[in-house]
Protein backbone atom coordinates (compact mmCIF):
# COMPACT_ATOMS: atom_id res chain seq x y z
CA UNK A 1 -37.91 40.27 -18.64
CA UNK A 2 -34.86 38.84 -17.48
CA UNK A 3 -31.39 40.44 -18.32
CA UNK A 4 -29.10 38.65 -20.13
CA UNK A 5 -26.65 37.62 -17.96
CA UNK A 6 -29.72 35.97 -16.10
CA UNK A 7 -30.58 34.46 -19.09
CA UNK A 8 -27.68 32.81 -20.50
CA UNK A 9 -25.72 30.57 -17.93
CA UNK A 10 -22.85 28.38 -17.28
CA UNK A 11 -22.36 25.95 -14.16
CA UNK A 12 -20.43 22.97 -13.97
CA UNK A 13 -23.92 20.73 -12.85
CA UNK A 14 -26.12 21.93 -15.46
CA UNK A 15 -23.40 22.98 -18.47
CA UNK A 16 -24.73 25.96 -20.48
CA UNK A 17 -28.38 27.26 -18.93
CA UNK A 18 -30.81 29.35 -20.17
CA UNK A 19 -33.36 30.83 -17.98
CA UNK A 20 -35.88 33.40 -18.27
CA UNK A 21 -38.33 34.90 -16.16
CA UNK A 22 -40.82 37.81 -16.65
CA UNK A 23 -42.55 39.96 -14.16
CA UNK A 24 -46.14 41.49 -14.51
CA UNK A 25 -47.11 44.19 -11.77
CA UNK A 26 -50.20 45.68 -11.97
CA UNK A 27 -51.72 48.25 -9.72
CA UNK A 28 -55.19 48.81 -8.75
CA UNK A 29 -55.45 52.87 -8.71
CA UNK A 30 -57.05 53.41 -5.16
CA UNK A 31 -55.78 55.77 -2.59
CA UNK A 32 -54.48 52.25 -0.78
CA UNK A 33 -51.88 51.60 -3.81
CA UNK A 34 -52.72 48.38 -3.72
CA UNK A 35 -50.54 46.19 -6.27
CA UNK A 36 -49.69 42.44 -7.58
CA UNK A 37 -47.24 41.11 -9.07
CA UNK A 38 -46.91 37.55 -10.81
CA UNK A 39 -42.85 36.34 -11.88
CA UNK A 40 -43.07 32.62 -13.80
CA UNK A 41 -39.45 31.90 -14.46
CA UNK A 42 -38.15 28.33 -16.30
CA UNK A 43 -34.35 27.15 -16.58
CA UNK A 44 -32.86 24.57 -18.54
CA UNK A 45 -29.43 22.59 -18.54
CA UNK A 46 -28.07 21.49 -21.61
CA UNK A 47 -25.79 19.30 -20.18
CA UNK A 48 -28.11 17.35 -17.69
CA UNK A 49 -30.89 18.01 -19.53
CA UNK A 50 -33.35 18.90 -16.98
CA UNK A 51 -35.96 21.31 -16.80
CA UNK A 52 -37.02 23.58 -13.63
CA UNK A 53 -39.59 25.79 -13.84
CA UNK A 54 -42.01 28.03 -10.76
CA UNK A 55 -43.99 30.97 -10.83
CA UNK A 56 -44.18 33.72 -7.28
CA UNK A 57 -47.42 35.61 -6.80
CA UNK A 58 -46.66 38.65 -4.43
CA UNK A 59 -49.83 41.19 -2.95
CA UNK A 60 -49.48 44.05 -1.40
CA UNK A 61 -52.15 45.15 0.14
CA UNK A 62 -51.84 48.32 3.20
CA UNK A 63 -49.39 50.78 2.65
CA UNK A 64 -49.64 51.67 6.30
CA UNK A 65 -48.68 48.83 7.31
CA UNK A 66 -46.47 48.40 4.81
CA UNK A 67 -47.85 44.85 4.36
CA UNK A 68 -47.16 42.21 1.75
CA UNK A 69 -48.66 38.43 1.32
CA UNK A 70 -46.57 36.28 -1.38
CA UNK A 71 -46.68 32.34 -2.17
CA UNK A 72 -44.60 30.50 -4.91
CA UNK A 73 -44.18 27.14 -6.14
CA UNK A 74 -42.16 24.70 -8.29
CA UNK A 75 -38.71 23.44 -8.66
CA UNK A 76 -34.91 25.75 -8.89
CA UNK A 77 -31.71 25.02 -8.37
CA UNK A 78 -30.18 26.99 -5.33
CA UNK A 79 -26.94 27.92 -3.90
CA UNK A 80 -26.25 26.36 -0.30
CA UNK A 81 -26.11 29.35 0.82
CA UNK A 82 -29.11 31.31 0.48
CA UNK A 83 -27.67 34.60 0.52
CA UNK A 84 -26.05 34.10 -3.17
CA UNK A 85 -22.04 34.85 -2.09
CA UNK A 86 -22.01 34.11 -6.02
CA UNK A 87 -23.72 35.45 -8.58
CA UNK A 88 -24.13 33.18 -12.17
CA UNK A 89 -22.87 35.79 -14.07
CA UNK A 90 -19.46 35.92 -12.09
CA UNK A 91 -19.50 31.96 -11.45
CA UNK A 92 -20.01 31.45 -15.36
CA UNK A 93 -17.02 33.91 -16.25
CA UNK A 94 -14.56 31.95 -13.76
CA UNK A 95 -15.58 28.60 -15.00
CA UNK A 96 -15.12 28.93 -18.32
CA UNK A 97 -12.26 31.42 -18.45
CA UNK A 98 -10.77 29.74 -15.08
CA UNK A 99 -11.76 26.50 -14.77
CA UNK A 100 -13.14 27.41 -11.46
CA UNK A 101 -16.64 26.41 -10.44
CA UNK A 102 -17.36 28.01 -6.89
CA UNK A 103 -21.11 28.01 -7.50
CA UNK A 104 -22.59 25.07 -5.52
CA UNK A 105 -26.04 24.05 -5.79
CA UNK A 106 -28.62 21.50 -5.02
CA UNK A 107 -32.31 21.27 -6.63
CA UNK A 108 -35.33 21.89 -4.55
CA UNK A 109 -39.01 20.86 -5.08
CA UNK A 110 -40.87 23.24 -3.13
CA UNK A 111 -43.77 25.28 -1.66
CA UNK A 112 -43.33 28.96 0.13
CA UNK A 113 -45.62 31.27 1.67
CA UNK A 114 -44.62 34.94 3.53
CA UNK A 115 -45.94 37.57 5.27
CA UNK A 116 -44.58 41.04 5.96
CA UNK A 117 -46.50 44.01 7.76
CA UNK A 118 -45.64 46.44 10.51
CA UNK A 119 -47.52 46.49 14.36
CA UNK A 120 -46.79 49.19 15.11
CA UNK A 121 -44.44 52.32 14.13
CA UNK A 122 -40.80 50.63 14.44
CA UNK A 123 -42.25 47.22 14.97
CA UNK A 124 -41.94 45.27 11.84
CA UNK A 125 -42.88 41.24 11.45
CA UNK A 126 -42.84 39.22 8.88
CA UNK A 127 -42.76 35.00 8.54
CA UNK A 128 -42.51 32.48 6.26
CA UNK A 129 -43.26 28.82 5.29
CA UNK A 130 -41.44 26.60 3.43
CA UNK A 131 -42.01 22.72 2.68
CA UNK A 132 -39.07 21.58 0.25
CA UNK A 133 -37.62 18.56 -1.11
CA UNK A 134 -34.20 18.87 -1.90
CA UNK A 135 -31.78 16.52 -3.74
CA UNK A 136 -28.32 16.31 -4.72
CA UNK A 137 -26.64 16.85 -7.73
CA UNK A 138 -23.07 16.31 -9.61
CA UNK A 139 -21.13 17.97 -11.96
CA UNK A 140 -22.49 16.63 -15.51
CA UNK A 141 -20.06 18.55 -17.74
CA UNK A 142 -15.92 19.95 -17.08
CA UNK A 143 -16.20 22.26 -20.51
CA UNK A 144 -14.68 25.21 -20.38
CA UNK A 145 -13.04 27.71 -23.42
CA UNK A 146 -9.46 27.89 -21.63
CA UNK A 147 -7.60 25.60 -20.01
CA UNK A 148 -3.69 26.47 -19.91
CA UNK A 149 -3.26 25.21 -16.92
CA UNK A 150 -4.78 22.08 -16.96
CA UNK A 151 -6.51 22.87 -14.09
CA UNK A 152 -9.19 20.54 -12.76
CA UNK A 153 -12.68 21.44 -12.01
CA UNK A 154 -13.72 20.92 -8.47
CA UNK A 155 -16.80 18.66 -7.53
CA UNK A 156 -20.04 20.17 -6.61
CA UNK A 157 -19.58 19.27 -2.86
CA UNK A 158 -18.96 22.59 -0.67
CA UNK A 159 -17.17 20.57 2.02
CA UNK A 160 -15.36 17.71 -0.31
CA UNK A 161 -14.50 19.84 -3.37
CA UNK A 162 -11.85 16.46 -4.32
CA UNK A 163 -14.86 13.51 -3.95
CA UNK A 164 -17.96 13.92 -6.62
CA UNK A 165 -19.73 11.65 -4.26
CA UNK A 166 -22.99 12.68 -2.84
CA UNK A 167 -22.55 13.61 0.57
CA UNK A 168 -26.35 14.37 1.53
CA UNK A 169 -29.28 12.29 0.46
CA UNK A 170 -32.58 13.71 -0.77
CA UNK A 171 -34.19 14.91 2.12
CA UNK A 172 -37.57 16.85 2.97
CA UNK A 173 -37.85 20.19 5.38
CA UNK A 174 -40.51 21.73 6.59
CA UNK A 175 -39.30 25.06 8.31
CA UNK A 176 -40.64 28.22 9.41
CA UNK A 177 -39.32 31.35 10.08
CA UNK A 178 -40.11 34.72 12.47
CA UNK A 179 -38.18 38.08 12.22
CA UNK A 180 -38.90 41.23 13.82
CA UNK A 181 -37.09 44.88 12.92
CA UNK A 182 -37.10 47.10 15.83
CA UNK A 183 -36.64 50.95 14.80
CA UNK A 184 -36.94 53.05 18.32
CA UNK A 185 -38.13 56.62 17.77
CA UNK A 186 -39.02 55.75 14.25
CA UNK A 187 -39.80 58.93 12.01
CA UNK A 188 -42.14 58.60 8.95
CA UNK A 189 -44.55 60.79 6.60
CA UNK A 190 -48.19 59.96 5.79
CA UNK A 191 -49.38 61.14 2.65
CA UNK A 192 -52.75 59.77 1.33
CA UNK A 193 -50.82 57.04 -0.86
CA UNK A 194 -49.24 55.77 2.26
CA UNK A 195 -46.54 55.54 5.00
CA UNK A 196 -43.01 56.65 4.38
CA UNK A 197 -40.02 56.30 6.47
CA UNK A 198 -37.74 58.83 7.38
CA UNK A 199 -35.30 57.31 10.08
CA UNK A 200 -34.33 57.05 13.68
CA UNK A 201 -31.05 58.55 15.32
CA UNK A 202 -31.34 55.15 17.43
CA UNK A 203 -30.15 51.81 15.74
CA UNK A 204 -32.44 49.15 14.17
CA UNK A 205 -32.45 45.77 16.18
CA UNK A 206 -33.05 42.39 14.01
CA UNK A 207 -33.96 39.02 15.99
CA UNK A 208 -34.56 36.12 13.52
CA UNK A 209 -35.98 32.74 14.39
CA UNK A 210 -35.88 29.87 12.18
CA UNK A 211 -37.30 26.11 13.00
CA UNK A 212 -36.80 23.14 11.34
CA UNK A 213 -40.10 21.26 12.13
CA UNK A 214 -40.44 16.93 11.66
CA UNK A 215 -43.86 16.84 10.24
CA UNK A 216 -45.37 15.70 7.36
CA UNK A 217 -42.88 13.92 6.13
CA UNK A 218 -39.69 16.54 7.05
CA UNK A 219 -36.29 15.08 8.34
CA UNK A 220 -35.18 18.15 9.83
CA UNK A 221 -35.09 19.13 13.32
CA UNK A 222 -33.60 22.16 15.21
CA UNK A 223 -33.92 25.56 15.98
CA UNK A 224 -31.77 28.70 14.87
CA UNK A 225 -31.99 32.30 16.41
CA UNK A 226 -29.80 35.32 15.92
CA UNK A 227 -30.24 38.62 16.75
CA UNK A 228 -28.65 41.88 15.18
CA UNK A 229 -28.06 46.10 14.90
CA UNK A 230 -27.96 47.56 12.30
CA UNK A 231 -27.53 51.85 11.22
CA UNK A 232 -26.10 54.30 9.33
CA UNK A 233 -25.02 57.45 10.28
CA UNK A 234 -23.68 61.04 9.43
CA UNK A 235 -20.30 62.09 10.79
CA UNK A 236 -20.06 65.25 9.51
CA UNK A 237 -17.16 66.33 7.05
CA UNK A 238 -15.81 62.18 7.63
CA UNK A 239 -19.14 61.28 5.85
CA UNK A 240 -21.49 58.81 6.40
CA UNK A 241 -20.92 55.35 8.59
CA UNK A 242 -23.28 52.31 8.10
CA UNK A 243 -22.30 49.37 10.17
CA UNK A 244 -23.94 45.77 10.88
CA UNK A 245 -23.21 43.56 13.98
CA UNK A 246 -24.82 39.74 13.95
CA UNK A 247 -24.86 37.02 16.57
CA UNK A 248 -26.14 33.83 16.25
CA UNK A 249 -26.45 30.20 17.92
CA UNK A 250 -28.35 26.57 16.80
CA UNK A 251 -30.65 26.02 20.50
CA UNK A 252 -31.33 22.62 19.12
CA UNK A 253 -29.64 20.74 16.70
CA UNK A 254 -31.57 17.26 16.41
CA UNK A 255 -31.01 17.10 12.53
CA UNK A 256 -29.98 19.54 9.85
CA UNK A 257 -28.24 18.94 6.53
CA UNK A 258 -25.40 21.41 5.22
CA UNK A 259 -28.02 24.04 3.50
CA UNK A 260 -29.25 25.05 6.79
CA UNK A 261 -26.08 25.41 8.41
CA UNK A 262 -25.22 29.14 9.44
CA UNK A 263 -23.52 30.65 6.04
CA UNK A 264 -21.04 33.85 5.42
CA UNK A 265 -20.83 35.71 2.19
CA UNK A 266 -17.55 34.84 1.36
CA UNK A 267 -15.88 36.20 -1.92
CA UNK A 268 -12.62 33.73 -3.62
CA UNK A 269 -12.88 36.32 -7.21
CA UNK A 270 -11.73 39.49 -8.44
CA UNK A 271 -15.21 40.90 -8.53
CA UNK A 272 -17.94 41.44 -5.84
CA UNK A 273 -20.73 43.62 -5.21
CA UNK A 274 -19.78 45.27 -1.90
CA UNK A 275 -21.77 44.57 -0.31
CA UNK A 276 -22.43 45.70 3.78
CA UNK A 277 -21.88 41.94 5.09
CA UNK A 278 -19.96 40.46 2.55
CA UNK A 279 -16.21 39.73 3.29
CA UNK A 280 -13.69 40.07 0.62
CA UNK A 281 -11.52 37.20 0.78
CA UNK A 282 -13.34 34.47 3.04
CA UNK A 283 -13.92 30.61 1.66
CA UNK A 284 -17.20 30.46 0.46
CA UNK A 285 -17.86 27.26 2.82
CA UNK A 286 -15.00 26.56 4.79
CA UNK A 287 -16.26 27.97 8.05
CA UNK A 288 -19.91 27.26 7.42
CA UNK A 289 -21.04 25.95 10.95
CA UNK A 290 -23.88 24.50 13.62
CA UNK A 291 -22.08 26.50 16.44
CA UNK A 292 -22.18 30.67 17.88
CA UNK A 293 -20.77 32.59 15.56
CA UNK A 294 -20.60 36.54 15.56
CA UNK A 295 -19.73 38.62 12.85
CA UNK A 296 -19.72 42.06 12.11
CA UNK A 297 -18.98 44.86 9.57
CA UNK A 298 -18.42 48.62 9.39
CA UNK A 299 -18.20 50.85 6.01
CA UNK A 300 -17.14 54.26 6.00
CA UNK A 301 -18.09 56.39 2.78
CA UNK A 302 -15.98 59.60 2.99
CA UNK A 303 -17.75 61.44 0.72
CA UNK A 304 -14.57 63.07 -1.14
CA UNK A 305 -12.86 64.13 2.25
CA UNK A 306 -9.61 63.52 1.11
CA UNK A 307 -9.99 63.02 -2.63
CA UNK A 308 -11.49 66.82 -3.23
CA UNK A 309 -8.05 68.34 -1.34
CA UNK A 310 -6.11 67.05 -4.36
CA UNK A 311 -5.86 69.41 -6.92
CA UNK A 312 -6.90 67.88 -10.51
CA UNK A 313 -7.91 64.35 -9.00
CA UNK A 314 -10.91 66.17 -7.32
CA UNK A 315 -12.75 67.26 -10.43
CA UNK A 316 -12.87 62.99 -10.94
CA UNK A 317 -15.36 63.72 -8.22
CA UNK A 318 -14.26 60.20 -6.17
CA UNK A 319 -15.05 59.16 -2.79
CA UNK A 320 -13.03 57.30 -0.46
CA UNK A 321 -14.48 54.01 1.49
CA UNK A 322 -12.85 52.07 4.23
CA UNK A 323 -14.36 49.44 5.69
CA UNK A 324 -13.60 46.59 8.24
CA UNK A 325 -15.06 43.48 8.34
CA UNK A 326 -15.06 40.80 11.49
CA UNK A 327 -15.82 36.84 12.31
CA UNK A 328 -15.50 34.60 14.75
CA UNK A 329 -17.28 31.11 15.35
CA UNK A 330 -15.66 27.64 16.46
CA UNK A 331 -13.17 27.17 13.59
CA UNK A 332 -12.29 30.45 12.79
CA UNK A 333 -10.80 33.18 15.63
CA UNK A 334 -10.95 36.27 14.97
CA UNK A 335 -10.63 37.21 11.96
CA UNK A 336 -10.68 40.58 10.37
CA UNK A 337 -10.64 42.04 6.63
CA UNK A 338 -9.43 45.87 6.49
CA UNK A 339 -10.19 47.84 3.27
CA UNK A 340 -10.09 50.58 1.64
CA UNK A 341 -11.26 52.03 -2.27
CA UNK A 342 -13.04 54.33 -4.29
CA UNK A 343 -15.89 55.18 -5.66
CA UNK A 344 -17.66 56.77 -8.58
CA UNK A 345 -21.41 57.42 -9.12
CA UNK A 346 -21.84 55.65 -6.22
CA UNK A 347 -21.38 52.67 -7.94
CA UNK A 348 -18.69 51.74 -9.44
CA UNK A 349 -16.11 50.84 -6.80
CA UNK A 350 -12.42 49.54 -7.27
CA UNK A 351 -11.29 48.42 -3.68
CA UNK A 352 -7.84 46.97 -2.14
CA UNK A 353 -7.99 44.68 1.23
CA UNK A 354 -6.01 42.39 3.64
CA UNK A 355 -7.03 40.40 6.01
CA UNK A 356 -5.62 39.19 9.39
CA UNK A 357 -6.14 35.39 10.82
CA UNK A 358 -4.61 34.03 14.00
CA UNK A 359 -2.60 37.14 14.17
CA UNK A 360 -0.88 37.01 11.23
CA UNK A 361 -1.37 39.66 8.16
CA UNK A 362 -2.85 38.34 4.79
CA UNK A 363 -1.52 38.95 1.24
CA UNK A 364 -3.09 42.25 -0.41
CA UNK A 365 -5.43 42.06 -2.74
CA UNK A 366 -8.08 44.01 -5.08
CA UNK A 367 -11.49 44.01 -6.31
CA UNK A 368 -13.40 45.79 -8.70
CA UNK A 369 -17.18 45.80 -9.32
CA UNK A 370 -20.49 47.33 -9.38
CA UNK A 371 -21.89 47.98 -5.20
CA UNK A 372 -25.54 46.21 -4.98
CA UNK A 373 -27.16 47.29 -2.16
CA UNK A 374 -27.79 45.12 0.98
């Protein structure tokens, strides 16, 4: 079932929400470990007074090839950003202790399907369907339990927070998408229940292609490809380095609406979840763009290299992380975030940053949190 913060929301478009989901997995006890899963999850907004509700079937079927089939269907409502810079939980604290709404959303109507399996060893594909139908939506409710300040809720447009009006009509998209992972000198373990990875001492490549296709009914039109490396490495007594580099450019750009512009997981709170390619103190939206763009990010986990030299402090068993953090696309030169924090369990991180733009040093700033692995 669902955890709690899942369950009971807060958003400026939908007021108070409560949502709950359940996932059955059940495994068929052959040699192949062969599995399903089935997840039905339904929301509800007490303040716009809308139900969504859709259900995700996922199969997986060859452990060899690592391979996975899953479909779903329904309705949701989504961040603009499909990798979630925001979680609820976080968005509902700010709003209603803040008065600050940075989730933004729109509802989709839609229809998925995805496939994931590996070629060969360190060859890995997978692609995906989607047919959606995706509307607008407003802010139907400026509640909140403090408001000292006076402060003003903003609207739920990413790009005219001032202006409630609706900036994209309801539109259709039909769009596909085609990644392959490329692990040279791949290492793994066969056991009868299946293949396990080890690793490679050589760097993973990503290349991603998505395509926004005019059929049936879709308005969209253009074509998005990036390509990436990605590793993580030991460096003896400094620890262990993992570090991500991502470029990407639109080839085509006939017509796309703001969701399937290129995003960044930007952060504007005092919490985050650290993770690899999120940046600690970028606009959520502000540099979202149809342009190249390259970022690029670097963590270092020390593993107690300076903390255990300190006499007392090094029975806290803590571990020291700096990390850098780099963009650049049309808008924005440049830019870097520095940091630097520590750790406990592996989990619990409190972290301080700055960041540097056009040259010229940012404030300092901290963050505190639970890391969530990317």
């Amino acid at each position: 079932f669902s955890s709690l913060p899942e369950t009971v929301q807060f958003n400026t478009v939908e007021g108070w929400v409560g949502q709950m989901s359940v996932n059955y997995k059940k495994g068929f006890g052959d040699e192949d470990r062969r599995e399903y899963s089935i997840r039905p999850e339904v929301r509800y907004g007490f303040s716009n007074h809308h139900w969504n509700g859709n259900v995700e079937a996922t199969y997986r079927y060859n452990m060899f090839r690592l391979s996975t089939v899953s479909g779903s269907v329904g309705t949701d409502v989504v961040q603009f950003n499909s990798g979630k810079p925001i979680t609820p939980f976080i968005n509902s604290i700010y709003s209603l202790a803040a008065r600050k709404n940075f989730l933004k959303v729109y509802e989709q109507q839609f229809i998925r399907a995805s496939h994931r399996f590996e070629i060969v060893n360190g060859l890995s594909n997978s692609i995906q369907l989607e047919y959606a139908n995706r509307l607008p939506l407003q802010n139907t409710t400026d509640y909140s339990i403090y408001n000292g300040s006076r402060r003003e809720y903003t609207s739920n447009d990413p790009l005219f927070p001032m202006s409630d009006s609706l900036r994209f009509e309801k539109n259709q998209s039909f769009i596909a998408e085609l990644g392959f992972r490329i692990r040279f000198g791949q290492k793994y373990v066969e056991r009868p229940e299946g293949k396990f990875i080890i690793g490679s001492k050589y760097p993973a490549l990503r290349i991603n292609y998505k395509k926004g296709i005019p059929v049936m009914g879709s308005d969209v039109d253009f074509d998005f490809v990036s390509i990436g490396i990605e590793d993580e490495m030991r460096l003896g007594l400094l620890g262990k380095l993992k570090y991500q580099v991502i470029g990407g450019d639109f080839l085509t750009k006939g017509k796309l609406y703001f969701m399937d512009y290129r995003h960044f997981l930007g952060n504007k709170t005092f919490l985050s979840g650290f993770g690899l390619n999120e940046f600690r103190n970028l606009d959520y939206y502000t540099y979202s763009t149809t342009e190249a763009s390259l970022e690029a990010h670097g963590e270092l986990n020390m593993g107690g290299f300076i903390m255990n030299k300190i006499p007392l402090v090094r029975k806290l068993k803590l571990t020291e992380v700096a990390g850098i953090h780099y963009l650049n696309t049309n808008v924005l030169k440049n830019y870097f975030e520095l940091s630097f924090g520590i750790e406990k369990f592996g989990s619990f991180r409190a972290e301080m940053y700055t960041s540097i733009a056009q040259g010229h040093r940012g404030n300092i700033g901290f963050l505190f949190g639970i890391k969530r692995n990317i």
